[in-house]
Protein backbone atom coordinates (compact mmCIF):
# COMPACT_ATOMS: atom_id res chain seq x y z
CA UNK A 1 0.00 0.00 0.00
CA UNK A 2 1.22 3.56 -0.79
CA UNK A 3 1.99 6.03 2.08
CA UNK A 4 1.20 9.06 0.18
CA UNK A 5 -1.08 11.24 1.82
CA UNK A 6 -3.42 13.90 0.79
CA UNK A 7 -3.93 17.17 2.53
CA UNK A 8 -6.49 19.74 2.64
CA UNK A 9 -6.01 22.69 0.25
CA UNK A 10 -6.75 24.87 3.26
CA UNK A 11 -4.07 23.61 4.85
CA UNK A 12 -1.56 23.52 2.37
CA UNK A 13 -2.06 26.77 1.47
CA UNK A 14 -3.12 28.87 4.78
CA UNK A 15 -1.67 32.30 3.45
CA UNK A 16 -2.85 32.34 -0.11
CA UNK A 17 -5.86 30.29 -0.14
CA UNK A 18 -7.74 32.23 -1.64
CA UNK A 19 -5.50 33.17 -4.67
CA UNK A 20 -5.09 29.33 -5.51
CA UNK A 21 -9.25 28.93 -4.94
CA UNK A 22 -9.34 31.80 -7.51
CA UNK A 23 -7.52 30.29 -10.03
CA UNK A 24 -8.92 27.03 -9.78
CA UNK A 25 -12.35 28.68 -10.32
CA UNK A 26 -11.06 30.69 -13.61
CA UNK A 27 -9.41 27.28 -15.05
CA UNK A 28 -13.25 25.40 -14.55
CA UNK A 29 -14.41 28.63 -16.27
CA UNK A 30 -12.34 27.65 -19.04
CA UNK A 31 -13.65 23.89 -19.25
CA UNK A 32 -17.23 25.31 -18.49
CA UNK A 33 -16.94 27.63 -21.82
CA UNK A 34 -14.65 25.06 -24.09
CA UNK A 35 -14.41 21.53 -23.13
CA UNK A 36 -17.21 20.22 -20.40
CA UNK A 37 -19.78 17.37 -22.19
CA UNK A 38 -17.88 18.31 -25.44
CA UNK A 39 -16.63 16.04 -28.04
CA UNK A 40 -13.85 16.72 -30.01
CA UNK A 41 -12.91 14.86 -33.27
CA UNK A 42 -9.40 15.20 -34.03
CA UNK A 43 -7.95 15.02 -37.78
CA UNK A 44 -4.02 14.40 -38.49
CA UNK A 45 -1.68 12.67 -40.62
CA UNK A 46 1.62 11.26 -39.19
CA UNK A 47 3.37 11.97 -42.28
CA UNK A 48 2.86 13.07 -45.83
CA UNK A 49 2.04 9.75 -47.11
CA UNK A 50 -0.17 8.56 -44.60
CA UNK A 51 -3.64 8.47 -44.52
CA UNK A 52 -5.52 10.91 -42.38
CA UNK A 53 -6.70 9.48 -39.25
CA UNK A 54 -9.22 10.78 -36.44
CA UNK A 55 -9.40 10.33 -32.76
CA UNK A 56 -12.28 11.38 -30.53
CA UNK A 57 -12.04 12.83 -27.24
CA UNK A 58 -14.59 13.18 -24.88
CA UNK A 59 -15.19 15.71 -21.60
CA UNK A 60 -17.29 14.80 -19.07
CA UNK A 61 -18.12 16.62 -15.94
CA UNK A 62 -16.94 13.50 -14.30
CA UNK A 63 -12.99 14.30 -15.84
CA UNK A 64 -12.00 17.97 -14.77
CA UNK A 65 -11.62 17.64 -10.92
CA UNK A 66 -8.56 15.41 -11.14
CA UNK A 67 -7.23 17.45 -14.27
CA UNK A 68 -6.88 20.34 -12.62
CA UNK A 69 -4.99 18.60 -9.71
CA UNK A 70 -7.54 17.95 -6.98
CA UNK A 71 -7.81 14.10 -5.80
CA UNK A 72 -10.68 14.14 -3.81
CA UNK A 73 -13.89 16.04 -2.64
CA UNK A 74 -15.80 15.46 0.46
CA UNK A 75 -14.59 12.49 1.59
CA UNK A 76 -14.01 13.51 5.27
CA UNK A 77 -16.50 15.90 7.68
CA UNK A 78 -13.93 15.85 10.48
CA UNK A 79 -12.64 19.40 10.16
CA UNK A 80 -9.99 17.88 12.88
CA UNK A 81 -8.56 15.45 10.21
CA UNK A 82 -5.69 17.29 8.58
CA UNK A 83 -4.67 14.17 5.94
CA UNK A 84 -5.94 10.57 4.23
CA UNK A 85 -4.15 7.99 2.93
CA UNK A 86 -4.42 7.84 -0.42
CA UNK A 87 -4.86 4.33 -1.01
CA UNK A 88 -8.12 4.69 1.47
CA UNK A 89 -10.30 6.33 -0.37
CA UNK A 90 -12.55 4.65 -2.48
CA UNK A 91 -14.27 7.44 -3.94
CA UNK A 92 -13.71 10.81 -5.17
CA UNK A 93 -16.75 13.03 -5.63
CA UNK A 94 -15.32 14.15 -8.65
CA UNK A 95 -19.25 14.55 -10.37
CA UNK A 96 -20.06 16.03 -6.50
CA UNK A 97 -17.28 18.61 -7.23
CA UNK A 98 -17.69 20.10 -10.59
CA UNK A 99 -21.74 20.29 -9.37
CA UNK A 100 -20.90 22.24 -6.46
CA UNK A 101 -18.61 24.70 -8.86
CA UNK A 102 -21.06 25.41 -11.17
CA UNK A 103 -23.82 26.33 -7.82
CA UNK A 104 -21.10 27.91 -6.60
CA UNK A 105 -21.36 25.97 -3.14
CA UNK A 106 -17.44 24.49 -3.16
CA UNK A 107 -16.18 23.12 0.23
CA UNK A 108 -13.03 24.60 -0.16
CA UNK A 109 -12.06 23.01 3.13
CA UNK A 110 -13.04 19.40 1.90
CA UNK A 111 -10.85 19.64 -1.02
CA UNK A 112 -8.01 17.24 -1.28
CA UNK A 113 -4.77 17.35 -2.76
CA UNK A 114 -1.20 15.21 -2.47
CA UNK A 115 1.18 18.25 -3.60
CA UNK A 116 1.27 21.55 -3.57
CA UNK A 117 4.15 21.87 -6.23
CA UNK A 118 1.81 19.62 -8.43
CA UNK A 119 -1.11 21.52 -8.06
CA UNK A 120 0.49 24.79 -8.95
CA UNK A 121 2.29 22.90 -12.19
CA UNK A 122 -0.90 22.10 -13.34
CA UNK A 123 -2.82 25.82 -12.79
CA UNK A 124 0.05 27.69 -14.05
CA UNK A 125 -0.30 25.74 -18.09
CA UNK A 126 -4.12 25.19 -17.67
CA UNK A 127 -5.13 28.66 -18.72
CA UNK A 128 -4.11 27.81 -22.13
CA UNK A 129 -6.97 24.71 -22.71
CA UNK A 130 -8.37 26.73 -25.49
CA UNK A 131 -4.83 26.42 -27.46
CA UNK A 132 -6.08 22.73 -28.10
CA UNK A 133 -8.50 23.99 -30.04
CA UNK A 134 -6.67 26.28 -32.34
CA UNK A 135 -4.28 26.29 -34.97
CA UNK A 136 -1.12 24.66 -34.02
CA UNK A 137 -2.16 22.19 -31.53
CA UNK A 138 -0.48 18.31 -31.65
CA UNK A 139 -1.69 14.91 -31.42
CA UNK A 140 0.04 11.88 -30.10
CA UNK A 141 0.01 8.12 -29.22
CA UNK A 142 1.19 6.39 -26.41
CA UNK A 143 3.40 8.31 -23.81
CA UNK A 144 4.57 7.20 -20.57
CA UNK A 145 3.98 10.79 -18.18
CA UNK A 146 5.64 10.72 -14.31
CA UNK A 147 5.07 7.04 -13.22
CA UNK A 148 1.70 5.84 -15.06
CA UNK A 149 0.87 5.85 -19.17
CA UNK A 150 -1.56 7.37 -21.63
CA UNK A 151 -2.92 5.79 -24.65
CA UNK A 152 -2.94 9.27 -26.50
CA UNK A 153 -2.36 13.19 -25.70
CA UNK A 154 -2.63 16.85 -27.35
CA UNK A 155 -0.62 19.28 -26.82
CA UNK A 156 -0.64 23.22 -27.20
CA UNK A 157 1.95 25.18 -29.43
CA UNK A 158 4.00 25.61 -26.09
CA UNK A 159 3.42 23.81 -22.77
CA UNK A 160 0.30 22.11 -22.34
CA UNK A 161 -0.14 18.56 -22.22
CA UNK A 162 -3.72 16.45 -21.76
CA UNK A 163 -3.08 12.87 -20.92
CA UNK A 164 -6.24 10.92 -22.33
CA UNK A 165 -7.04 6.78 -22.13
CA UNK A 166 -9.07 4.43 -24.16
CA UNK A 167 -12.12 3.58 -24.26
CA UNK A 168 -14.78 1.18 -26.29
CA UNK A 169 -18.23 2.81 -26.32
CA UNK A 170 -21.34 0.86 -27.17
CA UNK A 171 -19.65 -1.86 -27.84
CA UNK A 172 -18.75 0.11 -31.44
CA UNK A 173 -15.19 -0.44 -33.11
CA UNK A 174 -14.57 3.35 -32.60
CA UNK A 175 -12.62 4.43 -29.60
CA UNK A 176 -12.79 7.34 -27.49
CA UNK A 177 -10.62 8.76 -25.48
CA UNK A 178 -11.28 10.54 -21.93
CA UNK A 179 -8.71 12.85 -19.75
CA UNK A 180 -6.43 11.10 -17.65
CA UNK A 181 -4.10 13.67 -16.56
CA UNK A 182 -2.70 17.40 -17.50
CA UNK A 183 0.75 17.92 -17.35
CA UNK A 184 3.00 21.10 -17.53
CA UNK A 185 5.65 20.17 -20.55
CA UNK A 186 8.23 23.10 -19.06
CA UNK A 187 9.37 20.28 -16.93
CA UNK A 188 10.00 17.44 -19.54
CA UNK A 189 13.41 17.73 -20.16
CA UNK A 190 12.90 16.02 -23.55
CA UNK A 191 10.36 17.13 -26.68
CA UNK A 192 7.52 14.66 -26.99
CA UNK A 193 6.78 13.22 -30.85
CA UNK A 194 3.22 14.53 -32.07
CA UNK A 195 1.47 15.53 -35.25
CA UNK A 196 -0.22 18.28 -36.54
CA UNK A 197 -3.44 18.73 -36.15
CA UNK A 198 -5.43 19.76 -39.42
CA UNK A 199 -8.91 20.02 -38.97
CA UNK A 200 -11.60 19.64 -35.26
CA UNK A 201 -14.95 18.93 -35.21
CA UNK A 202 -16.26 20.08 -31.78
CA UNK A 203 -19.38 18.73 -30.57
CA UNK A 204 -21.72 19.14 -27.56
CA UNK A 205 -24.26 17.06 -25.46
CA UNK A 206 -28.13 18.10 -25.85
CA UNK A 207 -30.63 18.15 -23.64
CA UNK A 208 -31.23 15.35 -25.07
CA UNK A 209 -28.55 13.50 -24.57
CA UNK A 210 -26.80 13.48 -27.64
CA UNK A 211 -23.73 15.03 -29.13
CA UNK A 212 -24.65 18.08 -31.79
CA UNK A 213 -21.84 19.77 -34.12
CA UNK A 214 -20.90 23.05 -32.66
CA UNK A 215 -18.06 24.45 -34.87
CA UNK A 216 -15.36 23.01 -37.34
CA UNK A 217 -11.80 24.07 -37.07
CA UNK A 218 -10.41 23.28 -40.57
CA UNK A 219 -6.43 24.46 -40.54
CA UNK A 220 -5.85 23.48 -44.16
CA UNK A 221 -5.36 26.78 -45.25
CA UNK A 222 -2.84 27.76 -42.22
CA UNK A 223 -0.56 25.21 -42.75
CA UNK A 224 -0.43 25.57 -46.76
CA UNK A 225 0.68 29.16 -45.35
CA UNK A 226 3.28 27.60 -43.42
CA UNK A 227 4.42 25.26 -45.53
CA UNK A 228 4.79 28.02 -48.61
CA UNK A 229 6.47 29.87 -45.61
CA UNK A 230 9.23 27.43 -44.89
CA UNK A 231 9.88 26.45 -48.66
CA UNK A 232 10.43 29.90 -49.47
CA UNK A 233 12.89 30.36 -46.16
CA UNK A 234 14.45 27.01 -47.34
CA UNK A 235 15.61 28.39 -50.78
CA UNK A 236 16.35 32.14 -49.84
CA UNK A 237 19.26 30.19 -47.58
CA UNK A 238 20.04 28.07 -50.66
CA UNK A 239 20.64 31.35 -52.94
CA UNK A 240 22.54 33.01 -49.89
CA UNK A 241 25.30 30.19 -48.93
């Protein structure tokens, strides 16, 4: 069993609370507005020959607590209880959580985390979640992130990185793939292999219950600009050796 313990946020943060609270609000503003019960279809090639392929990935209200670095939510009334093991808890409130956010009712003193440093990783990259909708965002397949793995992940132009896994959905062939983790890529000392991203198809759930087409990103004519771009940067260097 793991010793690693979580810890209140109040706690862990007695003299600026209230500036982490705040920031944790404005980044569920930002899934609120662009990601929550969304769909995203994701078009790429790997390389110029290749066929274009698609992934889908899916936000559920169920997915954003542990993104944005919180472990648990009202699993302990005893304001006298300071930490939990880990390994001990057996369920999150994560659906409890983003409810309570969107009533504006948080706990904030019944919020768990396990580190501090994480936590503020995480918050300091997550402003930019609408870069992975926008031109210049990156697709990838398996990656192995701190000490567990992700079947797939986008990343932003500069340092954002969502960790998604698989998942079969009504029994279908096609796969989607839900947030695992978010990860701040200032501290990977290494680049991560991904492809570009040329066209999104976002989608929303209905009151109904099913997904309806919001908006399609189509980057086709960006990266004919870039390309054109780079050839013409490639042979102004040959003409200048």
């Amino acid at each position: 069993m793991s010793d690693v313990k979580l810890k209140r946020i109040t706690e862990e943060f007695q003299e600026n609370v209230t500036d982490i609270t705040d920031k944790i609000v404005n980044i569920l503003d930002l899934f609120e507005k662009h990601l929550t019960n969304h769909k995203l279809s994701y078009f790429y090639k790997k390389n110029v020959q290749s066929k274009q392929e698609i992934k889908d990935f899916v936000f559920s209200r169920s997915d954003i607590m542990h993104l944005v670095g919180i472990k648990a939510y009202r699993i302990n009334s005893f304001a006298e209880i300071k930490t939990v093991l880990k390994d001990t808890i057996t369920f999150t409130n994560a659906e409890r959580f983003y409810s309570d956010y969107l009533s504006h009712k948080i706990d904030w003193n019944n919020v768990w985390i396990d580190s501090s440093e994480y936590l503020i990783q995480k918050l300091d990259t997550l402003n930019l979640l609408p870069n992975i909708k926008e031109y210049g965002v990156q697709i990838g397949d398996y990656l192995i992130l701190k000490n567990f793995e992700v079947d797939s992940f986008l990343k932003s132009k500069s340092t954002l990185a969502i960790g998604f896994y698989s998942e079969n959905t009504d029994s279908s062939q096609l796969i989607a793939y839900h947030p695992r983790t978010s990860l701040n890529l200032s501290t990977r000392p290494k680049p991560i292999t991904a492809y570009k991203v040329t066209k999104i198809i976002d989608y929303k759930i209905n009151h109904s219950g099913i997904y309806e087409h919001i908006k399609t990103y189509n980057f086709s004519a960006n990266i004919q600009k870039e390309n054109s771009k780079k050839k013409k940067n490639r042979n102004y260097k040959k003409r200048h050796k």
